[in-house]
Protein backbone atom coordinates (compact mmCIF):
# COMPACT_ATOMS: atom_id res chain seq x y z
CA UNK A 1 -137.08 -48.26 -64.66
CA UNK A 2 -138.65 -47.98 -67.90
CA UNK A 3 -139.83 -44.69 -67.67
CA UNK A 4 -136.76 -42.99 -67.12
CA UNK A 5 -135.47 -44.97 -69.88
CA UNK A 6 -137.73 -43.95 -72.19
CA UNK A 7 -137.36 -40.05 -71.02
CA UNK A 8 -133.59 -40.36 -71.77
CA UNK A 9 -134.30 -41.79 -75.27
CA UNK A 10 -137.20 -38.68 -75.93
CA UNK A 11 -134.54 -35.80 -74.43
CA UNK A 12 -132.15 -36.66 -76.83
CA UNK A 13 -134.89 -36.28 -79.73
CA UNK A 14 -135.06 -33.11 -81.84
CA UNK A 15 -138.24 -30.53 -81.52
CA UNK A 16 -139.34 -32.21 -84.70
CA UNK A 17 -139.01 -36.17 -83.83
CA UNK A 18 -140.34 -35.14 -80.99
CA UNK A 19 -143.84 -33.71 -82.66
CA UNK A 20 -143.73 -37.06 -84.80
CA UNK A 21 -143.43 -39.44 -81.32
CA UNK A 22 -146.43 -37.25 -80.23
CA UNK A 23 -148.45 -38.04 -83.37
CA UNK A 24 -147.99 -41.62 -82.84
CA UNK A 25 -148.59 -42.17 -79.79
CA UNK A 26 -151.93 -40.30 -79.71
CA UNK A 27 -152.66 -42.46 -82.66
CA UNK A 28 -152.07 -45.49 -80.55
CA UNK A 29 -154.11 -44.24 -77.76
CA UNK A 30 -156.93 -43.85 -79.99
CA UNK A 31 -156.62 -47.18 -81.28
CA UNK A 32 -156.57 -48.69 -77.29
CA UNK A 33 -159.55 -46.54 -77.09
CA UNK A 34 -161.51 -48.14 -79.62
CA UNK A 35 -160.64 -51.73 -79.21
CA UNK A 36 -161.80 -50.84 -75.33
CA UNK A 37 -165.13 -49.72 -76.52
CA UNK A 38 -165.53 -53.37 -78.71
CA UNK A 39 -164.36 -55.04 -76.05
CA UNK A 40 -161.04 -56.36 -77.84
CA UNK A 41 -158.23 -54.93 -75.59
CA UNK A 42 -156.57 -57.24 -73.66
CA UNK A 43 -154.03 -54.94 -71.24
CA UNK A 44 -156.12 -52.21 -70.09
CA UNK A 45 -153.22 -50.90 -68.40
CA UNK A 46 -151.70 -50.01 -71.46
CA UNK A 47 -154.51 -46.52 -72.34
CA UNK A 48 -153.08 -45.39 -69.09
CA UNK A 49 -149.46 -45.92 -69.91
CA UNK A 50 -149.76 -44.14 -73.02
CA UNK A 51 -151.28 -41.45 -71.67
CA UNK A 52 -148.36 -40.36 -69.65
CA UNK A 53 -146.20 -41.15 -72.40
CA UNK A 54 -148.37 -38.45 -74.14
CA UNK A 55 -147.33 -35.97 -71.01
CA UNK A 56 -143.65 -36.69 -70.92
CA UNK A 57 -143.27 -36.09 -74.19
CA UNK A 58 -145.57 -32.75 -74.35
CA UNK A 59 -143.50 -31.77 -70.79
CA UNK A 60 -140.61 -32.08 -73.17
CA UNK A 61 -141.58 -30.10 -75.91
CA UNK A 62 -142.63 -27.03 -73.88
CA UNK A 63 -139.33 -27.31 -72.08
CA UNK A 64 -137.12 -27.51 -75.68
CA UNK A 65 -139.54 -24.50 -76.54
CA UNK A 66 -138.96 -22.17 -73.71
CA UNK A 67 -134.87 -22.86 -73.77
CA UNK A 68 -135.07 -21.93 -77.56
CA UNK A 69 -136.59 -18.70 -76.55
């Protein structure tokens, strides 16, 4: 599957790339937002794809967090 894929890439990321995958891909979601709103997006799916790309990598960041504590 994709997803899992894409978890096994983020695990092996530092706390750091980690913050910078974050930035980007709320960056992107805003961006699907807006070309929603003018009626330009083609894949709708894709808002709800990043979103939970946006909570796999925050689950991961709380998790690298509490082990470092």
């Amino acid at each position: 599957m994709k997803s899992k894929k894409y978890v096994e890439e983020l695990k092996n990321k530092s706390a750091a790339d980690l913050a910078q995958e974050l930035v980007a891909a709320k960056k992107e979601l805003f961006n699907l937002r807006f070309q929603n709103a003018t009626n330009q997006l083609e894949n709708t799916a894709r808002i709800r794809e990043v979103r939970k790309n946006i909570a796999r990598i925050q689950t991961l960041i709380t998790q690298k967090s509490r082990v470092a504590e």
